[in-house]
PDB file of N, CA and C in Angstrom:
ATOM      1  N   UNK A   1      53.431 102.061  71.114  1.00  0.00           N
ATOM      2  CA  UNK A   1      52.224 101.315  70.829  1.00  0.00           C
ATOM      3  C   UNK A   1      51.534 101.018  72.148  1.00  0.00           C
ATOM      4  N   UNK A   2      50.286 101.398  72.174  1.00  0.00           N
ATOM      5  CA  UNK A   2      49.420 101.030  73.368  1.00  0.00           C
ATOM      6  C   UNK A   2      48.751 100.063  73.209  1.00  0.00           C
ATOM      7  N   UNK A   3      48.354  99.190  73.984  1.00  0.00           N
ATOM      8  CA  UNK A   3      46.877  98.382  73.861  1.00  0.00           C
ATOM      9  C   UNK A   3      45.798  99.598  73.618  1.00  0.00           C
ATOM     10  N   UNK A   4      44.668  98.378  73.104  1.00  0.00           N
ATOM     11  CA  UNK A   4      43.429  99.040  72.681  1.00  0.00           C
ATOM     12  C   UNK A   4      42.688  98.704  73.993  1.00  0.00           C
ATOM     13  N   UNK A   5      42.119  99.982  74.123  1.00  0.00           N
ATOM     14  CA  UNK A   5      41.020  99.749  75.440  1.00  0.00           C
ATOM     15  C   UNK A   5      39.552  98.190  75.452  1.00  0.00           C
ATOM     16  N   UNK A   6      39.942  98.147  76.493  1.00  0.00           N
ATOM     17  CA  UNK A   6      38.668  97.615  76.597  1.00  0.00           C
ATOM     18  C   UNK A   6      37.294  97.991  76.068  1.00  0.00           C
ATOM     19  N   UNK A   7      36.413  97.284  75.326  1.00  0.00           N
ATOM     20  CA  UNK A   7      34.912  97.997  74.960  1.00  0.00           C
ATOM     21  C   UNK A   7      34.105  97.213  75.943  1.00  0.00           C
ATOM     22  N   UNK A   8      33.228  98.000  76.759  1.00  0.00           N
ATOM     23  CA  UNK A   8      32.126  97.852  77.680  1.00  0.00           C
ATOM     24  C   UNK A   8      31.503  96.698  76.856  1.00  0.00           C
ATOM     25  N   UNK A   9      30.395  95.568  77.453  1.00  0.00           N
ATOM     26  CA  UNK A   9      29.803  94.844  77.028  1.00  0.00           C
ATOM     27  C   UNK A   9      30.332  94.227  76.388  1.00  0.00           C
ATOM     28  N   UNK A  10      31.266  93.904  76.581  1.00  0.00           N
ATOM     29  CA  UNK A  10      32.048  92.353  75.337  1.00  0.00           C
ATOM     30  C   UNK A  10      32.883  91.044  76.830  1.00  0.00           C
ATOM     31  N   UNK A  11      32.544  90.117  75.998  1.00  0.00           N
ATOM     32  CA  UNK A  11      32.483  89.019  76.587  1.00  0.00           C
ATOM     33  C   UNK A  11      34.065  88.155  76.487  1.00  0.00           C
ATOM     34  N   UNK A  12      34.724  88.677  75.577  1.00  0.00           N
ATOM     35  CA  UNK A  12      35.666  88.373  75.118  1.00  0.00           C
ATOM     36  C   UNK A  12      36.849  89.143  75.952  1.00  0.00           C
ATOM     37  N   UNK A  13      37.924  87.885  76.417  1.00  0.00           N
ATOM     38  CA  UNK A  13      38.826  88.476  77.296  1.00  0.00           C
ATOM     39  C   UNK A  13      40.234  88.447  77.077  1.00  0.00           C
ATOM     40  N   UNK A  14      40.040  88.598  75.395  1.00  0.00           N
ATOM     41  CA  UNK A  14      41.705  89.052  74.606  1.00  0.00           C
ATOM     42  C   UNK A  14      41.041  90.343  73.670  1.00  0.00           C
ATOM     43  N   UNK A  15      42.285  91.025  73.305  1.00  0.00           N
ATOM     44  CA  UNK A  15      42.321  92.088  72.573  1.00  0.00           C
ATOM     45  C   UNK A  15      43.610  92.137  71.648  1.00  0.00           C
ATOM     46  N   UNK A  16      42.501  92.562  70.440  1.00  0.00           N
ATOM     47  CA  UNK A  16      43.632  91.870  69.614  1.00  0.00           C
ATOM     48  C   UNK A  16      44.819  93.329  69.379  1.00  0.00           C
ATOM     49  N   UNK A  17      45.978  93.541  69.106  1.00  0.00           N
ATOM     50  CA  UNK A  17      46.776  94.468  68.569  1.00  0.00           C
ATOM     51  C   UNK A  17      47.599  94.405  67.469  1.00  0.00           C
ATOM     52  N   UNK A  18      47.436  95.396  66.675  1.00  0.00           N
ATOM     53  CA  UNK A  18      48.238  95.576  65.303  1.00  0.00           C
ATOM     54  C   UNK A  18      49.387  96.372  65.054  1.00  0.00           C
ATOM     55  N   UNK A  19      50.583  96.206  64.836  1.00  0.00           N
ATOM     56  CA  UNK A  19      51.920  96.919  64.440  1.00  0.00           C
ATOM     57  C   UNK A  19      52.262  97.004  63.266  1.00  0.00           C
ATOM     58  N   UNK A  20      52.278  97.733  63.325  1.00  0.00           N
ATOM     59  CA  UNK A  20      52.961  98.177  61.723  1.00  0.00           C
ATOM     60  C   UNK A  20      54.353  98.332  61.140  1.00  0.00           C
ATOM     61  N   UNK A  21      55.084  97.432  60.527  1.00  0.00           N
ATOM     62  CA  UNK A  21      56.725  97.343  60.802  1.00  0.00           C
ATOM     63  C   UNK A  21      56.792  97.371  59.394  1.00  0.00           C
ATOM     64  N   UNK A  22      58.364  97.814  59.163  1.00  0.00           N
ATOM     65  CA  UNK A  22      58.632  97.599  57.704  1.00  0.00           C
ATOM     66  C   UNK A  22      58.825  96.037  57.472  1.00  0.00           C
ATOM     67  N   UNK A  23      59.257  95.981  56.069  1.00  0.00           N
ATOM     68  CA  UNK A  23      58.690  94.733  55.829  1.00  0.00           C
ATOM     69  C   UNK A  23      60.398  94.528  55.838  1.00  0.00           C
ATOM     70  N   UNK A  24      61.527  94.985  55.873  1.00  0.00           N
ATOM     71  CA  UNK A  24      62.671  94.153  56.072  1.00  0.00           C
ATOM     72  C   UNK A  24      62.156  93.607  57.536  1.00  0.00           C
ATOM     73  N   UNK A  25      61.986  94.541  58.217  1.00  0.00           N
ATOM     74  CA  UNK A  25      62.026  94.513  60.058  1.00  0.00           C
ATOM     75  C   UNK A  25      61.267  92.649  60.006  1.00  0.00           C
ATOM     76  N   UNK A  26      59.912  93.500  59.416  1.00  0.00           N
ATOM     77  CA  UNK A  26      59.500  91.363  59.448  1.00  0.00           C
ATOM     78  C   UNK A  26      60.022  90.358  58.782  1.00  0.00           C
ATOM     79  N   UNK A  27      60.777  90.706  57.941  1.00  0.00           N
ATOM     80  CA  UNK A  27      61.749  89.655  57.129  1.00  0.00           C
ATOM     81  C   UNK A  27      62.602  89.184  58.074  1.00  0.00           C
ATOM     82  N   UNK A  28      63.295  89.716  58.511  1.00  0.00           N
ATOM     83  CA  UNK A  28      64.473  89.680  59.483  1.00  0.00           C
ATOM     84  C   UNK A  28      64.020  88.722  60.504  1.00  0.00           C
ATOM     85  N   UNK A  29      62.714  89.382  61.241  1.00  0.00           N
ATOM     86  CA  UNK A  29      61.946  88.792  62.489  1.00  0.00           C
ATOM     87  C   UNK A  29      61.688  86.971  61.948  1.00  0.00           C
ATOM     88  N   UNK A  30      61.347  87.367  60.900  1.00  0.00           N
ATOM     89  CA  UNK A  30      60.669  85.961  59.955  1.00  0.00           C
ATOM     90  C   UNK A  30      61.974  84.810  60.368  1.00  0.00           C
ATOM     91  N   UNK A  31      63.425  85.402  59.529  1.00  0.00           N
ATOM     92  CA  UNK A  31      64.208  84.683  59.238  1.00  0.00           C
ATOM     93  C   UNK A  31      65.415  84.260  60.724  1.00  0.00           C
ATOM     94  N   UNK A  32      65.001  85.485  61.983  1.00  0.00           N
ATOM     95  CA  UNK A  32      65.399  84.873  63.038  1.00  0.00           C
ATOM     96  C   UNK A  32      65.028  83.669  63.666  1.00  0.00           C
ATOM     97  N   UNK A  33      63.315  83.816  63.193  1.00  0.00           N
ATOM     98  CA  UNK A  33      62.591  82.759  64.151  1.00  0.00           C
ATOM     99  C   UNK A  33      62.947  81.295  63.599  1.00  0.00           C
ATOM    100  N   UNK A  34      63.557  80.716  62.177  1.00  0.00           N
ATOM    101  CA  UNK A  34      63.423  79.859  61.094  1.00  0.00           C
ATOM    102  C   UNK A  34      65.092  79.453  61.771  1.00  0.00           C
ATOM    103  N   UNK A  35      66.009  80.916  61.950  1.00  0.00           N
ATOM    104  CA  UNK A  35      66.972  79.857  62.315  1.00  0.00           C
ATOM    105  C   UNK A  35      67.426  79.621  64.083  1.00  0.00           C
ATOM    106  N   UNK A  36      66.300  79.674  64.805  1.00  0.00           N
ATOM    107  CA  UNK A  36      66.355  79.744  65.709  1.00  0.00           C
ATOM    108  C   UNK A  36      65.031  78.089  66.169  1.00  0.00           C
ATOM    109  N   UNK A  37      64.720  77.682  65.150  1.00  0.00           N
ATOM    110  CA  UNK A  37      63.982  76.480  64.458  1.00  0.00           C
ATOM    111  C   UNK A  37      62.387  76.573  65.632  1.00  0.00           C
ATOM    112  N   UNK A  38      62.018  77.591  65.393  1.00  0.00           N
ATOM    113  CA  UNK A  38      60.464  78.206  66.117  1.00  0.00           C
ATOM    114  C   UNK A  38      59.524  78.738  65.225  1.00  0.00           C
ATOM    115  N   UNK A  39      58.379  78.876  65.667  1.00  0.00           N
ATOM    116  CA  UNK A  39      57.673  79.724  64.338  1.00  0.00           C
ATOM    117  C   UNK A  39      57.667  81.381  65.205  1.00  0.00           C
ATOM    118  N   UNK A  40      57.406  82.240  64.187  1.00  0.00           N
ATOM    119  CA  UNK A  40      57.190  83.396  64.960  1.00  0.00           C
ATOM    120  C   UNK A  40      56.483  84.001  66.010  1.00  0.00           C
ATOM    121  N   UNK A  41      55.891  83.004  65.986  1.00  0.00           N
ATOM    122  CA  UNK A  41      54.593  83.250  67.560  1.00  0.00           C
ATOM    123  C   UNK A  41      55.184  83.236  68.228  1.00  0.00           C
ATOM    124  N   UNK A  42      55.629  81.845  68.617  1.00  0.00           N
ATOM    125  CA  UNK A  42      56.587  81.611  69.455  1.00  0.00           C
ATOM    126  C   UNK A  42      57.984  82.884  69.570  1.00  0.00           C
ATOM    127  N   UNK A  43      58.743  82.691  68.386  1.00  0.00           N
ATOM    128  CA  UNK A  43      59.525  84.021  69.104  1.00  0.00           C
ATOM    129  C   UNK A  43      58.867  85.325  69.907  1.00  0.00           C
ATOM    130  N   UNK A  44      58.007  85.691  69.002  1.00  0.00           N
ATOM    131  CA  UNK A  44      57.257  86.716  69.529  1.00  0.00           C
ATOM    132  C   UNK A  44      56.733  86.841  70.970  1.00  0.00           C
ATOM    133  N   UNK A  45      55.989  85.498  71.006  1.00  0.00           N
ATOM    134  CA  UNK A  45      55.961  85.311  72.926  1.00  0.00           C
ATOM    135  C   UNK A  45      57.186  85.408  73.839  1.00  0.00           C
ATOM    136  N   UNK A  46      58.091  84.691  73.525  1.00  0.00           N
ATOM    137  CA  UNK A  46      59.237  84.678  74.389  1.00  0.00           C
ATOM    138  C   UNK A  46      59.950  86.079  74.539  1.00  0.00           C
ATOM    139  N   UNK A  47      59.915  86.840  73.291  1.00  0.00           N
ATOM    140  CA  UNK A  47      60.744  88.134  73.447  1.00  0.00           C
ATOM    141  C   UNK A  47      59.298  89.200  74.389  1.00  0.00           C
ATOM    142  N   UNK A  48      58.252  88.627  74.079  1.00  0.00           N
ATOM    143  CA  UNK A  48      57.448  89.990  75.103  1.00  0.00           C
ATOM    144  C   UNK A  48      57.811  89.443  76.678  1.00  0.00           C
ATOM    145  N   UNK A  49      57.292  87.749  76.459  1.00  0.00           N
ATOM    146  CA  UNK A  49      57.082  87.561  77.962  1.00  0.00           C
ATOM    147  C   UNK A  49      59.431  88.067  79.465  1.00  0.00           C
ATOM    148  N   UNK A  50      59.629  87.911  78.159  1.00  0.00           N
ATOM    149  CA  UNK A  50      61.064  88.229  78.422  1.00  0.00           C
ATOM    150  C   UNK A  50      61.257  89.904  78.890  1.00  0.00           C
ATOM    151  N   UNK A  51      60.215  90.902  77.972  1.00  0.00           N
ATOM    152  CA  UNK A  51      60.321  92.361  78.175  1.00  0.00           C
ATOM    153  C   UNK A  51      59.272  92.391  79.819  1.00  0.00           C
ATOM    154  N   UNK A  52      58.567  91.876  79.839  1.00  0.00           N
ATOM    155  CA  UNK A  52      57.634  91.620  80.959  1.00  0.00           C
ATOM    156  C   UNK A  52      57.900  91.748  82.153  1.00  0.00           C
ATOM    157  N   UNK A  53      58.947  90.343  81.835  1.00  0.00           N
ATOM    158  CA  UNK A  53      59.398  89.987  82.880  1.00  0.00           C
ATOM    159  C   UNK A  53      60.791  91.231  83.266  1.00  0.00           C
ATOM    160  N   UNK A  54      61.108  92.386  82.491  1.00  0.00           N
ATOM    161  CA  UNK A  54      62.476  92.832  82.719  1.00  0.00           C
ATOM    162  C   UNK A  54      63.623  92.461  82.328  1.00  0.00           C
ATOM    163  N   UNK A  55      63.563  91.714  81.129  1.00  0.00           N
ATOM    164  CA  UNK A  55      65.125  90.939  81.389  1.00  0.00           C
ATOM    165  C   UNK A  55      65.728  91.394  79.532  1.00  0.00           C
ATOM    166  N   UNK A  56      65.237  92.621  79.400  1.00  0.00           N
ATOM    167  CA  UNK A  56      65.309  93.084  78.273  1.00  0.00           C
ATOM    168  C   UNK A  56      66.017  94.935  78.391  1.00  0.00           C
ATOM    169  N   UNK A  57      67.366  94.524  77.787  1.00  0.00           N
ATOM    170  CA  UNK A  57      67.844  96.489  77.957  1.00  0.00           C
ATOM    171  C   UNK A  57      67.650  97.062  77.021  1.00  0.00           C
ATOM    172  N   UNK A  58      67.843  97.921  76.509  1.00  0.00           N
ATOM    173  CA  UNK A  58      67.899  99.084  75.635  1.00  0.00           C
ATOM    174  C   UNK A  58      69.051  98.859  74.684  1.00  0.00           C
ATOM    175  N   UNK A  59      70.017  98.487  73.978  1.00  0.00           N
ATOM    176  CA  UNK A  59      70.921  98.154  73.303  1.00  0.00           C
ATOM    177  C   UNK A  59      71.999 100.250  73.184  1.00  0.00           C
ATOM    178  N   UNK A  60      72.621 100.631  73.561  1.00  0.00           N
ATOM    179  CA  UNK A  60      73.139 101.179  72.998  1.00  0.00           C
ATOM    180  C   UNK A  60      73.770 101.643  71.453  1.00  0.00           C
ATOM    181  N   UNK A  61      74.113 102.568  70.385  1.00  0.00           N
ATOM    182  CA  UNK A  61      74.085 102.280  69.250  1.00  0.00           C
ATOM    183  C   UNK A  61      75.598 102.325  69.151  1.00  0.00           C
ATOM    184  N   UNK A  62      76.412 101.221  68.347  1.00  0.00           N
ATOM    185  CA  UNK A  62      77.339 101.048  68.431  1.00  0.00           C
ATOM    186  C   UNK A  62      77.895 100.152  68.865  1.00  0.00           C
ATOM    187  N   UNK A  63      77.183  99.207  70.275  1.00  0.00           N
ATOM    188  CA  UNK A  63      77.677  98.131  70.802  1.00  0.00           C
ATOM    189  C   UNK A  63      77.860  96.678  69.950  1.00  0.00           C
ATOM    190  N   UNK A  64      78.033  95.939  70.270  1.00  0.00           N
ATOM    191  CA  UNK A  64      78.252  94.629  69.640  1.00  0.00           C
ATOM    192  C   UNK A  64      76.747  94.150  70.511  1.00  0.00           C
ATOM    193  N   UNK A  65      76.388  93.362  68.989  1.00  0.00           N
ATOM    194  CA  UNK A  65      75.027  92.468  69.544  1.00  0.00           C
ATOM    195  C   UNK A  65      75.280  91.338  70.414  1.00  0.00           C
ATOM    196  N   UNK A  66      74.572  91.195  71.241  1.00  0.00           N
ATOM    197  CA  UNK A  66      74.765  89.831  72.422  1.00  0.00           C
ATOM    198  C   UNK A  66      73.552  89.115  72.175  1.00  0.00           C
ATOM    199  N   UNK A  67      74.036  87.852  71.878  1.00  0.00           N
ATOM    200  CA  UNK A  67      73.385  86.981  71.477  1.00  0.00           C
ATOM    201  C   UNK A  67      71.960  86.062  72.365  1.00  0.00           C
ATOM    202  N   UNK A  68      70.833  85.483  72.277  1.00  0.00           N
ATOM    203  CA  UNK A  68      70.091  85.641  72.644  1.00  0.00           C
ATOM    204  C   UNK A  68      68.891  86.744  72.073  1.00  0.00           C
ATOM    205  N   UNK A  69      68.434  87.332  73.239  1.00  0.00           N
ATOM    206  CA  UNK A  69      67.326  87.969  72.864  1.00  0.00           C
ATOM    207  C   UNK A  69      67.737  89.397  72.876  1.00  0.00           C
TER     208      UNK A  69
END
């Protein structure tokens, strides 16, 4: 998923972006954020500003999940 480019002549200095996930994937996302007692924005910020920042790996398939993010 890319950002959407900038459009010339606009005044506005967010851009909005859309993903398209299955709907368990957002269930799941939904029901992490509820017991993690946040709303999803909030998760959602913390897990980008977390990829941002680097502090996010690749999970191997097979490993045991580590808790956190």
């Amino acid at each position: 998923m890319a950002l959407p480019q900038i459009e010339g002549g606009l005044k506005d200095k967010t851009r909005k972006v859309y993903a398209e996930i299955p709907a368990e994937s957002y269930l799941n996302f939904e029901m992490e954020a509820s017991r993690r007692g946040v709303t999803p924005y909030r998760l959602a910020s913390a897990i980008i500003a977390e990829y941002l920042a680097g502090g996010l790996v690749e999970q191997q398939p097979g490993t045991d999940r580590k808790e956190g993010f």
